[in-house]
PDB file of N, CA and C in Angstrom:
ATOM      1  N   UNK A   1      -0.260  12.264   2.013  1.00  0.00           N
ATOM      2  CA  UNK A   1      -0.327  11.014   2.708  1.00  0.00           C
ATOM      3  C   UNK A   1      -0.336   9.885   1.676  1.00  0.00           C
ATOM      4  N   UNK A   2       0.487   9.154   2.243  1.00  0.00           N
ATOM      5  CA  UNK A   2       0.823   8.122   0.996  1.00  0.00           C
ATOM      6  C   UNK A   2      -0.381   6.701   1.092  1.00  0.00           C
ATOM      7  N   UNK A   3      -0.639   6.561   0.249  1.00  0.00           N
ATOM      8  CA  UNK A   3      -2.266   5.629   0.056  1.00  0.00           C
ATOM      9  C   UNK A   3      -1.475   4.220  -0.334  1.00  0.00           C
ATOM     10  N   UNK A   4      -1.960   2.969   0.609  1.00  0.00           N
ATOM     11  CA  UNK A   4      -1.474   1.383   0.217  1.00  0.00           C
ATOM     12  C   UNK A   4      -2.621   0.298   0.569  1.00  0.00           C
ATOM     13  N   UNK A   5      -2.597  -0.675   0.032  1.00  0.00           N
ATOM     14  CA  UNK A   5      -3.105  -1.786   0.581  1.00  0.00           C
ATOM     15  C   UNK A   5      -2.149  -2.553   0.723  1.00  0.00           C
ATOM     16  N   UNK A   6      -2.704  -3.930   1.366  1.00  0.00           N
ATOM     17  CA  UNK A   6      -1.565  -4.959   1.716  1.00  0.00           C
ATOM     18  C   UNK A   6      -2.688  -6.238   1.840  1.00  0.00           C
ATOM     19  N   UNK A   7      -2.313  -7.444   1.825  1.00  0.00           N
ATOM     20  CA  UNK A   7      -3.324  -8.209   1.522  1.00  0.00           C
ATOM     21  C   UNK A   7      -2.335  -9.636   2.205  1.00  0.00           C
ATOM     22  N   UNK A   8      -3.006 -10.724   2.357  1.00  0.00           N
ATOM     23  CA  UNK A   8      -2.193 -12.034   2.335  1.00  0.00           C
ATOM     24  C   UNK A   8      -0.658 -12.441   1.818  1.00  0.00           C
ATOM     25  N   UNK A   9       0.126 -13.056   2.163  1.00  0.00           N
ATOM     26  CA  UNK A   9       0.743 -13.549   1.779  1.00  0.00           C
ATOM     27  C   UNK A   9       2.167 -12.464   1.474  1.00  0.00           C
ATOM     28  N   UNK A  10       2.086 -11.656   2.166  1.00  0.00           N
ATOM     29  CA  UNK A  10       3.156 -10.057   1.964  1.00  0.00           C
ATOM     30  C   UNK A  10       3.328  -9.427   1.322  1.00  0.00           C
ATOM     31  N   UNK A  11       1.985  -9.874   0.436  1.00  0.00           N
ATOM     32  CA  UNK A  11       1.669  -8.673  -0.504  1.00  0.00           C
ATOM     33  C   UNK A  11       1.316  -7.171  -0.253  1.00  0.00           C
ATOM     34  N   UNK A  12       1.824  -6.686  -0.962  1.00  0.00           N
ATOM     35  CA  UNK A  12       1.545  -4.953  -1.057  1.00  0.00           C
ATOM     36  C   UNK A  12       1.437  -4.330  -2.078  1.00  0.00           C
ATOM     37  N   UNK A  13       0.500  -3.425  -2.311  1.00  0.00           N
ATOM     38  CA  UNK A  13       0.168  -2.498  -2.952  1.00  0.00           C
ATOM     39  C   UNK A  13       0.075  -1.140  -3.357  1.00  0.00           C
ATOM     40  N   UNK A  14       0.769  -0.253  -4.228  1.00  0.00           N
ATOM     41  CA  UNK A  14       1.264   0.592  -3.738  1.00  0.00           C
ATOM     42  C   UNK A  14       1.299   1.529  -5.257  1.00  0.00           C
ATOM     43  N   UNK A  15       0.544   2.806  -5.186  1.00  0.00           N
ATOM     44  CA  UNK A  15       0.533   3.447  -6.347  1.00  0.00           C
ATOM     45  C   UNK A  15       2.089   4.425  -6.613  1.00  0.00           C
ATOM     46  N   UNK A  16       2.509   4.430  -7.887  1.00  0.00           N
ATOM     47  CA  UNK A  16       3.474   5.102  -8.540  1.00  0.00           C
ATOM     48  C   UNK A  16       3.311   5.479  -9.899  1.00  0.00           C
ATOM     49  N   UNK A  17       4.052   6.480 -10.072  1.00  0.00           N
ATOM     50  CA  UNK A  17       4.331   6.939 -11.301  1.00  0.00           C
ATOM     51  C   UNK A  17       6.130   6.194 -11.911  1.00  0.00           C
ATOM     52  N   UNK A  18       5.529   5.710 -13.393  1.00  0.00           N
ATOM     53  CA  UNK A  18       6.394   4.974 -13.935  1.00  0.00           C
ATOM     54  C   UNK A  18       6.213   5.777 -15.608  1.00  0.00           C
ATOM     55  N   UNK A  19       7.432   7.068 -15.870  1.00  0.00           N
ATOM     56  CA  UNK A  19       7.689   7.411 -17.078  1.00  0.00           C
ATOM     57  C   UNK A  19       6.328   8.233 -17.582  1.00  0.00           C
ATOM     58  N   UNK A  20       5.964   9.100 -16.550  1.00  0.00           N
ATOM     59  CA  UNK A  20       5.043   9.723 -16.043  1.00  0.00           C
ATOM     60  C   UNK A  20       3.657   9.133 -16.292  1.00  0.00           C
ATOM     61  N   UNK A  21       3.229   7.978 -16.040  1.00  0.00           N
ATOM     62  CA  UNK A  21       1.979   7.769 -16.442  1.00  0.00           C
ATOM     63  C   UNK A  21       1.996   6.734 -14.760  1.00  0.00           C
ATOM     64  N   UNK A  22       0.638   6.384 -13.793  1.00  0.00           N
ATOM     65  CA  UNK A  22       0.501   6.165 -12.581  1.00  0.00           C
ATOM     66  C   UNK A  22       0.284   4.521 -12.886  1.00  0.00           C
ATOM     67  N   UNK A  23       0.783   3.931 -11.957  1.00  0.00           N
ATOM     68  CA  UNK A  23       0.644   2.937 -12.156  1.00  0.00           C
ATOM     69  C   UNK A  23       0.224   2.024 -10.180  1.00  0.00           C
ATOM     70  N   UNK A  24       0.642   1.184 -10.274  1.00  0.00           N
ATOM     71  CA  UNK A  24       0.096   0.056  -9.340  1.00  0.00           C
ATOM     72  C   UNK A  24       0.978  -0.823  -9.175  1.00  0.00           C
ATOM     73  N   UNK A  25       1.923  -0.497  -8.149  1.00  0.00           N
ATOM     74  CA  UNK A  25       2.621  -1.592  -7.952  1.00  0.00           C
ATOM     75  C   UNK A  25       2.676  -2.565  -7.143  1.00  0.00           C
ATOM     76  N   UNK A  26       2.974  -3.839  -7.441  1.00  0.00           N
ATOM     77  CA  UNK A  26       2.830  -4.849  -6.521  1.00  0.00           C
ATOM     78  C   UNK A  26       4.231  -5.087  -5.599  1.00  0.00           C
ATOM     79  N   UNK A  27       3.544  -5.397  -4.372  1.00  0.00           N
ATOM     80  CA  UNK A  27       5.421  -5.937  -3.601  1.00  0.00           C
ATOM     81  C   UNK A  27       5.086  -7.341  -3.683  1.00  0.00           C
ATOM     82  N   UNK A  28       5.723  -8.028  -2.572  1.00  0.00           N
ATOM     83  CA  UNK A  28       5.292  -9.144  -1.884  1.00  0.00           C
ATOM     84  C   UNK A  28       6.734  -9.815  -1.468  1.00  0.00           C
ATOM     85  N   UNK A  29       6.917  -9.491  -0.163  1.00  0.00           N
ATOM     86  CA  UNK A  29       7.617  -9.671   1.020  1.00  0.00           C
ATOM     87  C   UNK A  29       9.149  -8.916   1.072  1.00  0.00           C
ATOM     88  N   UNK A  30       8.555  -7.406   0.542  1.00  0.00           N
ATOM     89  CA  UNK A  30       9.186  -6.711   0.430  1.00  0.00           C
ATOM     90  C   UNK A  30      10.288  -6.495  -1.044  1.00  0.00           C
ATOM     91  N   UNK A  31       9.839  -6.989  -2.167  1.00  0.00           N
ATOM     92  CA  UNK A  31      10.355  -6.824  -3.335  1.00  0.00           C
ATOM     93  C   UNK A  31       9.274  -6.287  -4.508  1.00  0.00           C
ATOM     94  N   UNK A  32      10.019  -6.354  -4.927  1.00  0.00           N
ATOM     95  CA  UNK A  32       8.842  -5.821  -6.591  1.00  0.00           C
ATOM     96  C   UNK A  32       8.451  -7.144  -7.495  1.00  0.00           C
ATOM     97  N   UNK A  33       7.277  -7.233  -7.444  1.00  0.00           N
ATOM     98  CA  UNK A  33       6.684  -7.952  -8.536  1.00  0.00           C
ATOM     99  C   UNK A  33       6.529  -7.823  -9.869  1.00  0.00           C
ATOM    100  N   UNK A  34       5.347  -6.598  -9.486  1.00  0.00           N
ATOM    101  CA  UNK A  34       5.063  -6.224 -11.342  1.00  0.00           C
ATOM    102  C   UNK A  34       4.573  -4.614 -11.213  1.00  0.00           C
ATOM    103  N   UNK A  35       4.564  -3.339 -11.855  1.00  0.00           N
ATOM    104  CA  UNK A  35       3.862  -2.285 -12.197  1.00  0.00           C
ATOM    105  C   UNK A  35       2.582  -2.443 -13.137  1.00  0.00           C
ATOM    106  N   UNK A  36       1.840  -2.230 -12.139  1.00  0.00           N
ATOM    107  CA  UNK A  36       0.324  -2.825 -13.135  1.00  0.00           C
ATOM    108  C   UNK A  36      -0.674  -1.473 -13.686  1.00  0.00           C
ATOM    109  N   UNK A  37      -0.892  -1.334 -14.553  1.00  0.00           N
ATOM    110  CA  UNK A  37      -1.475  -0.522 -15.261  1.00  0.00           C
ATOM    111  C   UNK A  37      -2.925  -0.296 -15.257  1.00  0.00           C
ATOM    112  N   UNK A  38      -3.629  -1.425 -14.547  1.00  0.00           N
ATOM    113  CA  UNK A  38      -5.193  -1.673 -13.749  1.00  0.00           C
ATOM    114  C   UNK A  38      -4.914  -2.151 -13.405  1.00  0.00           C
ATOM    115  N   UNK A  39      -6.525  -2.413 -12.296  1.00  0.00           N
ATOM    116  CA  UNK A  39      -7.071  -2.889 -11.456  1.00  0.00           C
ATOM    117  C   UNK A  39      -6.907  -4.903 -11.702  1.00  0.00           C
ATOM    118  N   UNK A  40      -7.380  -4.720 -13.300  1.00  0.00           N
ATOM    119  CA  UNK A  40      -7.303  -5.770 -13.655  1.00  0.00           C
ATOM    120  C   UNK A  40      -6.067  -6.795 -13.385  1.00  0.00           C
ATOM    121  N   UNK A  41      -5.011  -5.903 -13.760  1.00  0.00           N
ATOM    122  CA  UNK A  41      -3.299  -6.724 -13.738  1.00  0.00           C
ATOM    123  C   UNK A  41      -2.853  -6.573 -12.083  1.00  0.00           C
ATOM    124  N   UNK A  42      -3.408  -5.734 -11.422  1.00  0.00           N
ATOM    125  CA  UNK A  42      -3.052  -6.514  -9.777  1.00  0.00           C
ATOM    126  C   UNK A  42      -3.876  -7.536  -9.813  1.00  0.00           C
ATOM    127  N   UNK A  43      -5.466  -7.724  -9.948  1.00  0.00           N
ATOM    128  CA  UNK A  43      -5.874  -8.695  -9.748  1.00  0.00           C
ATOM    129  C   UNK A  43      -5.085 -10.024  -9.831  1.00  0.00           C
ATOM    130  N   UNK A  44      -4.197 -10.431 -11.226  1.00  0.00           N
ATOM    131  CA  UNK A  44      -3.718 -11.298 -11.736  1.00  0.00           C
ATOM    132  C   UNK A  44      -2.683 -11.815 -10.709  1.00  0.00           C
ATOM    133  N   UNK A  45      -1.968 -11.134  -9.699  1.00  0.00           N
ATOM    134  CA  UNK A  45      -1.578 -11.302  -8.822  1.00  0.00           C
ATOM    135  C   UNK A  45      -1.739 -11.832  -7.439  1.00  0.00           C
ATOM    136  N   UNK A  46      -2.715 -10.686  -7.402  1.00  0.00           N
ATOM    137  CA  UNK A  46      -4.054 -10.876  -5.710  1.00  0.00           C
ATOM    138  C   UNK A  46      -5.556 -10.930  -5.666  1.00  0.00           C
ATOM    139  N   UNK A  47      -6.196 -11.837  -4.996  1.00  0.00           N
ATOM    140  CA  UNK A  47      -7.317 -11.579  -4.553  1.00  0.00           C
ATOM    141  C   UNK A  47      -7.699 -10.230  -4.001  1.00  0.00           C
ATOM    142  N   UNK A  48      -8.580  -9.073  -4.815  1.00  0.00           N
ATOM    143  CA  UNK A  48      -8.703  -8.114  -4.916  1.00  0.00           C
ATOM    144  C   UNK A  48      -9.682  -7.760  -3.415  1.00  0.00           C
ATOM    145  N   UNK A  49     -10.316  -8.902  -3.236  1.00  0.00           N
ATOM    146  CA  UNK A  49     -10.930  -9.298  -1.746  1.00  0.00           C
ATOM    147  C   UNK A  49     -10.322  -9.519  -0.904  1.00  0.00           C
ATOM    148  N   UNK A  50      -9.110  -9.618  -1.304  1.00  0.00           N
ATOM    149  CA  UNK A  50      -8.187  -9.843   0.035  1.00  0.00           C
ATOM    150  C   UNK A  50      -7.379  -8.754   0.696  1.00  0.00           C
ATOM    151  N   UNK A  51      -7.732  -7.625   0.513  1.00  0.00           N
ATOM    152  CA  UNK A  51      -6.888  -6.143   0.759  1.00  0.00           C
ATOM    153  C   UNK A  51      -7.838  -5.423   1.099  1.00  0.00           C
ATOM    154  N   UNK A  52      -6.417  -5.027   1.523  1.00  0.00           N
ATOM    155  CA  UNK A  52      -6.951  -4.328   3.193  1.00  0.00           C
ATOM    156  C   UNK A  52      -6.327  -2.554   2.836  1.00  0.00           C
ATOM    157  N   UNK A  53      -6.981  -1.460   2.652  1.00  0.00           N
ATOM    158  CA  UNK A  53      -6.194  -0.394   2.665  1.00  0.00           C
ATOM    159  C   UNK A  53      -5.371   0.090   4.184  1.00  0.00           C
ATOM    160  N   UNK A  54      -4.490   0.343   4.455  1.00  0.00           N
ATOM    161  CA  UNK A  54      -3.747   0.809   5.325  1.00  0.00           C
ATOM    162  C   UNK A  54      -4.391   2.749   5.603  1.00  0.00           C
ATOM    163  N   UNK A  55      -4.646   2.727   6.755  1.00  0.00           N
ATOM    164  CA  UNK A  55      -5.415   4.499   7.105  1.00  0.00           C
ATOM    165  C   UNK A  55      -3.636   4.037   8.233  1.00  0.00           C
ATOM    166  N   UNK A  56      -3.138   5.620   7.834  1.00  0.00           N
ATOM    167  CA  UNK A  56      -2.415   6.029   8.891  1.00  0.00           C
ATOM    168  C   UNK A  56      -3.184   7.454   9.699  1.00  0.00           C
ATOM    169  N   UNK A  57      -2.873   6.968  10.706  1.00  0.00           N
ATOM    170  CA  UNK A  57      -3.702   8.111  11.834  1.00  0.00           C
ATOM    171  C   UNK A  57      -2.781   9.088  11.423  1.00  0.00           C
ATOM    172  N   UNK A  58      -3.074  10.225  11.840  1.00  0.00           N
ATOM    173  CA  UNK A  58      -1.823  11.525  12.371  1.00  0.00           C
ATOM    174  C   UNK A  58      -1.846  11.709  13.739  1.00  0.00           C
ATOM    175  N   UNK A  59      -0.310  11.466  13.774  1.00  0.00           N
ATOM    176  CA  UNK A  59       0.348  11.703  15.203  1.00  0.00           C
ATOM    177  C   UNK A  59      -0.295  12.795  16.038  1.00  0.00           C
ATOM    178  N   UNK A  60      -1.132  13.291  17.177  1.00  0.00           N
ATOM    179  CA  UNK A  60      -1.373  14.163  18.089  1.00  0.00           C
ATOM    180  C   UNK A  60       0.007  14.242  19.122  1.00  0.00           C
ATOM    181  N   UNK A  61       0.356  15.581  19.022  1.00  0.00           N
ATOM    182  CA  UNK A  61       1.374  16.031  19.855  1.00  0.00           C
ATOM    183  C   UNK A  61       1.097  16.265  21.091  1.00  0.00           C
ATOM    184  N   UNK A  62      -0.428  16.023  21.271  1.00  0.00           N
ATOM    185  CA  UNK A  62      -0.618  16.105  22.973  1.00  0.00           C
ATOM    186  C   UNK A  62      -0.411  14.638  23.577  1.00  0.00           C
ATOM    187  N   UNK A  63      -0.892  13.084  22.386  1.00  0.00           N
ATOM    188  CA  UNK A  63      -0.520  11.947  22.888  1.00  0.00           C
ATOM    189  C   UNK A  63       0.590  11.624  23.596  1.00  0.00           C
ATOM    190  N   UNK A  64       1.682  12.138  22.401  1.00  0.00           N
ATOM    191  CA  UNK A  64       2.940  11.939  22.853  1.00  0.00           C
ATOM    192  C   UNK A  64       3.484  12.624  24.273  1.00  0.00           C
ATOM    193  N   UNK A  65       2.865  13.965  24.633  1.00  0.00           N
ATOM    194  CA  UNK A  65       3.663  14.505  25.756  1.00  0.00           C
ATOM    195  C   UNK A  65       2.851  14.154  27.165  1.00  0.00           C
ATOM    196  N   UNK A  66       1.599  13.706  26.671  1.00  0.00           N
ATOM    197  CA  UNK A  66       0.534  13.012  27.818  1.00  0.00           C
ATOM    198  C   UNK A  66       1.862  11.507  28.273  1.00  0.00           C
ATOM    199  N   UNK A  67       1.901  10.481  27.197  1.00  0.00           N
ATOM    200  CA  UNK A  67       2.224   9.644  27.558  1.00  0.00           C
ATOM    201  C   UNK A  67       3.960   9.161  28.217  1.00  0.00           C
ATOM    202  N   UNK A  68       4.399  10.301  28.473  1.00  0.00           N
ATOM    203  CA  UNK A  68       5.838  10.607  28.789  1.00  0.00           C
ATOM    204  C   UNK A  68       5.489  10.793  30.063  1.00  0.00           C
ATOM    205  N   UNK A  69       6.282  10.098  31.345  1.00  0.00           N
ATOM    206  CA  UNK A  69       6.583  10.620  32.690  1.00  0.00           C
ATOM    207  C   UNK A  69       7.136  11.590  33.012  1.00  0.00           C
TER     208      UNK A  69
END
């Protein structure tokens, strides 16, 4: 399950591997900003208070066939 935050202004946050070492990448409104190496260098970007992690539920296959006529 893929792990993000997203914060103000269309920012996003989003861990990767860059030349095998993990990094932190920033979007914001759907492009690339910067690959940040800490906590510190997103900060420089975003209010670290301002993010929000994203939880995706998992789909229940009984929702879906409940909510079908």
């Amino acid at each position: 399950m893929e792990r993000r935050w997203v914060g103000p202004d269309g920012y996003e946050i989003v861990p990767a591997t860059r030349d095998g070492r993990q990094v932190l990448q920033v979007w914001r409104g759907g492009r690339p900003v910067a690959d940040c190496h800490s906590v510190e260098e997103v900060a420089r970007h975003v209010d670290l208070a301002d993010l929000c992690e994203v939880i995706p539920f998992p789909a229940r296959d009984d929702d879906r066939r409940a909510a079908l006529p």
